[in-house]
N, C-alpha and C. Protein backbone atom coordinates (compact mmCIF):
# COMPACT_ATOMS: atom_id res chain seq x y z
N UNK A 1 -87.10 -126.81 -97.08
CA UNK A 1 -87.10 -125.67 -97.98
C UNK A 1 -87.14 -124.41 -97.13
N UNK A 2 -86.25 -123.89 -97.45
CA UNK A 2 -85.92 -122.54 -96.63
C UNK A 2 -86.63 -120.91 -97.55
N UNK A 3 -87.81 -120.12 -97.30
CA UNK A 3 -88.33 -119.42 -97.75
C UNK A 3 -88.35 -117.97 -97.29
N UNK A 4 -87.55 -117.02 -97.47
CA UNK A 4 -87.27 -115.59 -97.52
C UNK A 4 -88.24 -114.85 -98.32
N UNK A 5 -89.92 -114.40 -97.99
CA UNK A 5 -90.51 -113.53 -98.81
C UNK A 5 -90.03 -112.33 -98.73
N UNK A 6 -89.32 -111.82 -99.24
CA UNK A 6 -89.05 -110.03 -99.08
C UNK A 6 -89.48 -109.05 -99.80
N UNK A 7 -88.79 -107.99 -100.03
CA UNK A 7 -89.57 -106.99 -100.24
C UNK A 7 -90.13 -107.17 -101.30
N UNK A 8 -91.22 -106.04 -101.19
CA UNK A 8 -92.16 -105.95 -101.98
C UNK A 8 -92.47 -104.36 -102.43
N UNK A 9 -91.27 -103.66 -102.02
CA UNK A 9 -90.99 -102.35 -101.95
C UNK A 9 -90.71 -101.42 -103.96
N UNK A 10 -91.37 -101.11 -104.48
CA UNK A 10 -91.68 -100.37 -105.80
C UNK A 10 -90.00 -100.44 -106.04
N UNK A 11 -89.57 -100.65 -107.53
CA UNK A 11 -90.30 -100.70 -108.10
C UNK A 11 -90.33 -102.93 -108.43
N UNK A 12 -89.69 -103.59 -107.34
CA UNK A 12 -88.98 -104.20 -107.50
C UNK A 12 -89.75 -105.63 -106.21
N UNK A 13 -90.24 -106.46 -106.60
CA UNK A 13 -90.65 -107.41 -105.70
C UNK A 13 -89.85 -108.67 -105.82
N UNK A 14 -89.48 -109.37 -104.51
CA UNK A 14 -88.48 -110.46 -104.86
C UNK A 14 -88.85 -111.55 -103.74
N UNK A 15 -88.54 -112.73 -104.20
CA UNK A 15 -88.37 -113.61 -103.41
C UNK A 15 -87.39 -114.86 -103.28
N UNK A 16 -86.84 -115.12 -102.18
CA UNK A 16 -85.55 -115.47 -101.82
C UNK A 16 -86.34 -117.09 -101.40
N UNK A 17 -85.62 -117.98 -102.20
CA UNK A 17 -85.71 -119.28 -101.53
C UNK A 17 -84.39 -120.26 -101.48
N UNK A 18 -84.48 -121.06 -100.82
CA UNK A 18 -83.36 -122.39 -101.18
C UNK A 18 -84.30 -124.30 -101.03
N UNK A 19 -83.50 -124.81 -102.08
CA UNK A 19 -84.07 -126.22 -102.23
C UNK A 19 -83.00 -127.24 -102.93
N UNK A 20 -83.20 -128.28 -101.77
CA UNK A 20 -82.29 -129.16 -102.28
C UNK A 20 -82.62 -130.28 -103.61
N UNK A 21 -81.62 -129.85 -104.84
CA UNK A 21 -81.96 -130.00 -105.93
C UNK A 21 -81.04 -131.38 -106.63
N UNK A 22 -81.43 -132.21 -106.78
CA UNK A 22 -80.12 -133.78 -107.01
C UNK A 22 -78.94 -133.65 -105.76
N UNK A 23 -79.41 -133.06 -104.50
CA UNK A 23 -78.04 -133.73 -103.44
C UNK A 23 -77.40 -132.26 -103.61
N UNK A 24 -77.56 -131.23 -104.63
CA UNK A 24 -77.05 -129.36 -104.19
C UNK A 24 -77.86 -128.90 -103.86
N UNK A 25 -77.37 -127.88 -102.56
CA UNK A 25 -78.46 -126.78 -102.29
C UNK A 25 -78.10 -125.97 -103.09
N UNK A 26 -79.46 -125.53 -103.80
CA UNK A 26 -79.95 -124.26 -104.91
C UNK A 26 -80.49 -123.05 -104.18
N UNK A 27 -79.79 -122.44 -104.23
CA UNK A 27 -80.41 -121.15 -104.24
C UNK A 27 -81.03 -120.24 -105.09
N UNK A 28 -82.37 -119.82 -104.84
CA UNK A 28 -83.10 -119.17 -105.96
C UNK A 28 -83.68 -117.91 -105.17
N UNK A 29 -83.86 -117.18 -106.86
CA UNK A 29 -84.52 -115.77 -106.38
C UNK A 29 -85.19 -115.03 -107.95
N UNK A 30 -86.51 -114.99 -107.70
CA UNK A 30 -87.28 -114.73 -108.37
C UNK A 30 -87.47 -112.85 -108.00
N UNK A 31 -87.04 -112.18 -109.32
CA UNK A 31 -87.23 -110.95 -108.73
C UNK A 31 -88.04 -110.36 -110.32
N UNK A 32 -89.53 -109.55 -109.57
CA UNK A 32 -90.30 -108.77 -110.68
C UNK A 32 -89.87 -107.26 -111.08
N UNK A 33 -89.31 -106.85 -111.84
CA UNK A 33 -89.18 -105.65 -111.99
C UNK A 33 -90.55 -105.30 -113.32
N UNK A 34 -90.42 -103.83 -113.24
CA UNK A 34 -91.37 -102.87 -113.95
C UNK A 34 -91.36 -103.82 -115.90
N UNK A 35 -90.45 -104.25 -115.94
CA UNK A 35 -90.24 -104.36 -117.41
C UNK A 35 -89.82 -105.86 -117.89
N UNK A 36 -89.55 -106.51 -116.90
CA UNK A 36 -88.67 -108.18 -116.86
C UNK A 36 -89.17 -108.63 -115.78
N UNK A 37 -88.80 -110.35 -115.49
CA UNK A 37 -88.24 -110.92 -114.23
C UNK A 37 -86.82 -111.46 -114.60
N UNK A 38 -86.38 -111.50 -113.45
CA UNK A 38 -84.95 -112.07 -113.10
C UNK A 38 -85.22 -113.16 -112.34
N UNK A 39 -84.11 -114.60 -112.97
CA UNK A 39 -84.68 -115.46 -111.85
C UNK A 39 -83.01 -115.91 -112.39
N UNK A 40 -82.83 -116.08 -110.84
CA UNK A 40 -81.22 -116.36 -110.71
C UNK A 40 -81.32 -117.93 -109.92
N UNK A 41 -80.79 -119.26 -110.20
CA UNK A 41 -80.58 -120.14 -109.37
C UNK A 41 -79.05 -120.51 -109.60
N UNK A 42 -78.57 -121.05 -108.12
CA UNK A 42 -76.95 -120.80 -108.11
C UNK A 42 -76.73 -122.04 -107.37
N UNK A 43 -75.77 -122.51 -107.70
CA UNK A 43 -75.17 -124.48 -106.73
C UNK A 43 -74.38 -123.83 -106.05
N UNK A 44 -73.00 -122.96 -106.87
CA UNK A 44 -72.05 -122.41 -106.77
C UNK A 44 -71.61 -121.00 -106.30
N UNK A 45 -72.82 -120.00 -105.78
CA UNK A 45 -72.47 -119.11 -105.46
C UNK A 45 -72.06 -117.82 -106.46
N UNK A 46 -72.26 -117.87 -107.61
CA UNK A 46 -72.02 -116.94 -108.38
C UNK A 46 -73.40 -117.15 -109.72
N UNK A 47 -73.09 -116.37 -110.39
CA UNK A 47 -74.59 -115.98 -111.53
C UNK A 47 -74.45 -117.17 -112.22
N UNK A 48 -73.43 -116.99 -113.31
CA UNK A 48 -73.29 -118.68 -114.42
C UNK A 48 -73.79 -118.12 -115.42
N UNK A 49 -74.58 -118.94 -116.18
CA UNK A 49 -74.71 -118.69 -117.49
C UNK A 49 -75.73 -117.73 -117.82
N UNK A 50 -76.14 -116.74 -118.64
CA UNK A 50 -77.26 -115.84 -118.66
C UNK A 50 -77.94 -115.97 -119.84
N UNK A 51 -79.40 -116.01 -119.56
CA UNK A 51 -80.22 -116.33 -121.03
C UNK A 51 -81.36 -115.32 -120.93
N UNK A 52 -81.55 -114.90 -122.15
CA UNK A 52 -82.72 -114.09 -122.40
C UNK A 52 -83.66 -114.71 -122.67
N UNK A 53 -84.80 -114.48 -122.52
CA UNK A 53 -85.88 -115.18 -123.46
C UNK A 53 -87.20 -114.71 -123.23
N UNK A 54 -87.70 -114.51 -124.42
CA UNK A 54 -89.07 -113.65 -124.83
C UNK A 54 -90.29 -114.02 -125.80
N UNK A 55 -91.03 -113.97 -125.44
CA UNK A 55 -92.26 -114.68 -126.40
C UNK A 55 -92.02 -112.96 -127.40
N UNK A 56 -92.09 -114.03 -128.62
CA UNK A 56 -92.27 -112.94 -129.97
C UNK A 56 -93.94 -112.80 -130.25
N UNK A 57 -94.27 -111.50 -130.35
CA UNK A 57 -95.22 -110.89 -130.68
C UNK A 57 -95.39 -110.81 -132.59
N UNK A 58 -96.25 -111.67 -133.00
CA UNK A 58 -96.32 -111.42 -134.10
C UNK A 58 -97.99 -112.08 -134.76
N UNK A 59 -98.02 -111.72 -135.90
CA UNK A 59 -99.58 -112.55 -136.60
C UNK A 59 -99.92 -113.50 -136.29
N UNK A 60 -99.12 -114.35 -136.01
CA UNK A 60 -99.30 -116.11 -135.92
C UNK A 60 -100.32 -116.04 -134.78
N UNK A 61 -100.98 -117.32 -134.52
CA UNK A 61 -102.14 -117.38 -133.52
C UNK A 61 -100.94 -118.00 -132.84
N UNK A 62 -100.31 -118.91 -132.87
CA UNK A 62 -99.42 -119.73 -132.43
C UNK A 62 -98.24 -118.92 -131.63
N UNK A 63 -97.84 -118.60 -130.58
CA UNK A 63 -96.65 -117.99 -130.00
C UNK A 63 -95.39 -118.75 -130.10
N UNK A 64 -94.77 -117.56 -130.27
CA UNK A 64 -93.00 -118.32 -130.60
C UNK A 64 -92.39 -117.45 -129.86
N UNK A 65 -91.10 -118.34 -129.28
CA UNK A 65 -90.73 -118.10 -128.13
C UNK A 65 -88.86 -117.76 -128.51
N UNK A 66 -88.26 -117.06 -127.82
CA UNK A 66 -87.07 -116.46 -128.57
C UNK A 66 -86.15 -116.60 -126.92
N UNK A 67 -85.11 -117.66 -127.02
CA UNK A 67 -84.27 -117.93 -125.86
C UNK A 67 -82.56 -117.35 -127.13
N UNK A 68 -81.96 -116.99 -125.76
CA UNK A 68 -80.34 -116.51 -126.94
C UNK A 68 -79.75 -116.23 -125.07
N UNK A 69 -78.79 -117.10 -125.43
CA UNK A 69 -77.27 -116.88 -124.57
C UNK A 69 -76.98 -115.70 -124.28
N UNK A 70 -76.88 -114.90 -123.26
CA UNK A 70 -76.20 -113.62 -122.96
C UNK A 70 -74.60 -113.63 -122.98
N UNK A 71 -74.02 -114.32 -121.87
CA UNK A 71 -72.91 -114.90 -121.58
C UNK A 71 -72.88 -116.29 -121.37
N UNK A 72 -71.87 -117.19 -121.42
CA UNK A 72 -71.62 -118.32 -120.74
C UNK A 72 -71.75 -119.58 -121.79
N UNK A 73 -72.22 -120.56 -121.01
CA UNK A 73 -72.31 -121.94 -122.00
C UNK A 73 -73.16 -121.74 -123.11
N UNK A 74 -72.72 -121.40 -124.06
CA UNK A 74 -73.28 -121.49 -125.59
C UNK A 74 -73.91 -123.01 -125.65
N UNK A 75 -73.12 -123.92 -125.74
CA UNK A 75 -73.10 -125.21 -126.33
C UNK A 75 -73.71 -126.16 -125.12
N UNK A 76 -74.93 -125.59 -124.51
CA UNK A 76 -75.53 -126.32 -123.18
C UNK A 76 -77.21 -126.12 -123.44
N UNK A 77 -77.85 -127.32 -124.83
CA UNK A 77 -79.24 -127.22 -125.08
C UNK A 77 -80.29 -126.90 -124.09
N UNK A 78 -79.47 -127.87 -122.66
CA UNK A 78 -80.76 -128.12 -121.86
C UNK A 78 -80.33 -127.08 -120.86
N UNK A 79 -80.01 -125.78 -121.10
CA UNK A 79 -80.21 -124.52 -120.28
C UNK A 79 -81.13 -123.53 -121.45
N UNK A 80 -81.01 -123.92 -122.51
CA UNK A 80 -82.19 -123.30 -122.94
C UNK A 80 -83.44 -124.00 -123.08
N UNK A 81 -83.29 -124.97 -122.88
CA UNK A 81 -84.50 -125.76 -122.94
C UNK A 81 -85.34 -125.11 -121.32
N UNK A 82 -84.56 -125.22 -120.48
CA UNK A 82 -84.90 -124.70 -118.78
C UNK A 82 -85.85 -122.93 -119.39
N UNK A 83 -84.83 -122.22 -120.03
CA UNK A 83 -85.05 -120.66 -120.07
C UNK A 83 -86.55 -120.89 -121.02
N UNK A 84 -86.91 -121.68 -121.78
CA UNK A 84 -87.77 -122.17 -122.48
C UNK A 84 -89.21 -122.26 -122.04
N UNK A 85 -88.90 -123.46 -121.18
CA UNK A 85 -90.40 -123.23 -120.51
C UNK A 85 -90.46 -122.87 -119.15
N UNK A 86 -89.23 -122.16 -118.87
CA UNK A 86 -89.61 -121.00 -117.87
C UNK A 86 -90.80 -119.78 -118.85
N UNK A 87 -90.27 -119.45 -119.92
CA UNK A 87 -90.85 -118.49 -120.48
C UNK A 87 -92.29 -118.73 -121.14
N UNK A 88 -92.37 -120.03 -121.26
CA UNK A 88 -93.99 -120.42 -122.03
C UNK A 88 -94.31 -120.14 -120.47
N UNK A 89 -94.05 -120.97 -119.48
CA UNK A 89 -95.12 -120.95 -117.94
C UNK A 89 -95.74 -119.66 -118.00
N UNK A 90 -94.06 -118.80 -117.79
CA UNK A 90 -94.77 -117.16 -117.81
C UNK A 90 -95.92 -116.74 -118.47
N UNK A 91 -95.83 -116.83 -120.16
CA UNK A 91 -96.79 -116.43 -120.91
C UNK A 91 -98.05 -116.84 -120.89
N UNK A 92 -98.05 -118.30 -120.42
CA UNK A 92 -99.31 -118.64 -120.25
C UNK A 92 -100.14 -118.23 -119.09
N UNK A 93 -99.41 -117.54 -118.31
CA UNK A 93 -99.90 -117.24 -117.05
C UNK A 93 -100.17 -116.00 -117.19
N UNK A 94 -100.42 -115.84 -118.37
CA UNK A 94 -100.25 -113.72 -118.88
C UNK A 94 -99.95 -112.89 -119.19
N UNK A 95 -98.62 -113.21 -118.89
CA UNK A 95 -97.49 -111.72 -118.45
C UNK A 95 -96.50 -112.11 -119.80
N UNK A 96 -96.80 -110.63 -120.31
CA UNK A 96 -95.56 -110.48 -121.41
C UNK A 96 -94.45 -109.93 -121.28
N UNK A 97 -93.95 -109.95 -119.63
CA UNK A 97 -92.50 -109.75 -119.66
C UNK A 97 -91.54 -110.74 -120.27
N UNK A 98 -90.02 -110.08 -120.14
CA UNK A 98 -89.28 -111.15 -121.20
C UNK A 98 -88.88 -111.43 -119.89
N UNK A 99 -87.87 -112.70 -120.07
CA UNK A 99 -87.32 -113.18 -118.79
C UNK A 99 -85.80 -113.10 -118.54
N UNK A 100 -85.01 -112.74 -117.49
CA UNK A 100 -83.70 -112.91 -117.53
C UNK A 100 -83.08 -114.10 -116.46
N UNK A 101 -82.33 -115.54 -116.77
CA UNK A 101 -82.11 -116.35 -116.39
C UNK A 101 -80.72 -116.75 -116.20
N UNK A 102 -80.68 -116.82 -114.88
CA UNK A 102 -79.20 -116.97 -114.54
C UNK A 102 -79.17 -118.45 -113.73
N UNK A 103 -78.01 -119.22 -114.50
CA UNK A 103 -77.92 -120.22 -113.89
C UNK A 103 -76.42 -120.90 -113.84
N UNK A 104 -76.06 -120.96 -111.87
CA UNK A 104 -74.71 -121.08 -111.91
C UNK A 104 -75.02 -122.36 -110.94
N UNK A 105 -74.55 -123.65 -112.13
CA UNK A 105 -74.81 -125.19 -111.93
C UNK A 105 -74.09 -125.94 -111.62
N UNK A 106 -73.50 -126.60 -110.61
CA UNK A 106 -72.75 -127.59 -110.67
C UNK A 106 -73.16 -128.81 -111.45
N UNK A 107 -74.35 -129.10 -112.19
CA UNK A 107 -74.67 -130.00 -112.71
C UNK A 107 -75.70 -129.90 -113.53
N UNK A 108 -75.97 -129.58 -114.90
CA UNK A 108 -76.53 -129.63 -116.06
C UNK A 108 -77.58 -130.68 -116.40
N UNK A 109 -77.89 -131.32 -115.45
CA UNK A 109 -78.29 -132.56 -116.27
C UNK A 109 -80.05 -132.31 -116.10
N UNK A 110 -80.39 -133.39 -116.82
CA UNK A 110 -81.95 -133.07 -117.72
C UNK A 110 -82.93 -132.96 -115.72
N UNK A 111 -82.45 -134.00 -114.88
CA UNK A 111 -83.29 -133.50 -113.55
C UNK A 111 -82.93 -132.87 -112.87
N UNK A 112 -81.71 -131.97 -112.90
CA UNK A 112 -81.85 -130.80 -112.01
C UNK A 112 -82.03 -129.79 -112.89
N UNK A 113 -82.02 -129.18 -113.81
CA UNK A 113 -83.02 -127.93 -114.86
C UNK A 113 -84.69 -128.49 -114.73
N UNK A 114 -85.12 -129.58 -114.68
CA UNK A 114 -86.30 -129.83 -114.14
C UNK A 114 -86.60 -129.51 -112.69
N UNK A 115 -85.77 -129.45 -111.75
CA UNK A 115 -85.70 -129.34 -110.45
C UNK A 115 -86.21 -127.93 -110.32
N UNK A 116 -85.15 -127.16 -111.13
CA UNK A 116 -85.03 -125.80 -111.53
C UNK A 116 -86.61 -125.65 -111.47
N UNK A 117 -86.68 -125.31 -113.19
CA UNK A 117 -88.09 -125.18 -113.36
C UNK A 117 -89.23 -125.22 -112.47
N UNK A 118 -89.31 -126.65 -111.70
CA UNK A 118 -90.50 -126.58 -111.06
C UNK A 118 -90.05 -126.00 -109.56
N UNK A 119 -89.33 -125.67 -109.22
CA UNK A 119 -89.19 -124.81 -108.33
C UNK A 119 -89.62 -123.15 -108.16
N UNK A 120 -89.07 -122.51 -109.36
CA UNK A 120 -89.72 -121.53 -109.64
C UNK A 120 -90.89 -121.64 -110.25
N UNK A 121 -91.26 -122.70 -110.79
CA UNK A 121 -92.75 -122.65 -110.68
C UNK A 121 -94.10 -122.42 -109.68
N UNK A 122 -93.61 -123.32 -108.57
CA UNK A 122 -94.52 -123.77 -107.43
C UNK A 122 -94.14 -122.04 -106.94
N UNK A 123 -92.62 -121.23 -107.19
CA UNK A 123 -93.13 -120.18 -106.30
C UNK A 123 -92.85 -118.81 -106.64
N UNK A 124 -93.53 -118.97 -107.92
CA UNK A 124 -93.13 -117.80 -109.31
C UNK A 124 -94.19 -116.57 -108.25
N UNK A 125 -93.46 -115.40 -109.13
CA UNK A 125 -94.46 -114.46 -108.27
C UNK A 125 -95.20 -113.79 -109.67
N UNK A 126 -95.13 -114.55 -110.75
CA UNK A 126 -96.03 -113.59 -112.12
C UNK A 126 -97.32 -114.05 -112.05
């Protein structure tokens, strides 16, 4: 696992990693801005599909969680399922930023979006 901590320079903190994920190297990058995170992982070298997703603020004791396609694979459950509990981890960890998720995959399948996930988990910076 190859680990790039970088800047940490206002308003914008990021960190650069790579991990080999089902036999692709993934490249990831977890970046905090003032208002969001961005977390980009790439097989292929370019962004891929983009998902929003935000815990809804409302009465309920219960939190509900709001994932929606920006661009790209509409018809790909288990990239929102990934943007999903990327966004519960977040919330439970505090932080009511929304999240922006970019994922350019050579391979969709249910253990590398798990790969995903716990990757930026073990080295989330929220």
């Amino acid at each position: 696992m190859n680990i790039d901590n970088s800047t940490s320079l206002f308003p914008l903190s990021q960190l650069n990693f790579s991990r080999q994920i089902k036999g692709n190297e993934t490249e990831i990058i977890i970046s905090r801005y003032d208002d969001h995170f961005l977390v980009i992982a790439t097989q292929i070298g370019t962004m891929g599909t983009m998902l929003y997703a935000r815990k809804e603020e409302g009465v309920s004791i219960n939190p509900t969680f709001n994932v929606s396609v920006i661009f790209g694979k509409r018809d790909e459950p288990m990239l929102i399922a990934c943007a999903r509990q990327l966004i519960e981890h977040l919330s439970l960890s505090g932080s009511s930023r929304p999240l922006v998720l970019s994922l350019g995959l050579k391979d969709h399948s249910a253990e590398t979006l798990k790969g995903i996930v716990s990757a930026v988990i073990d080295n989330s910076t929220w």
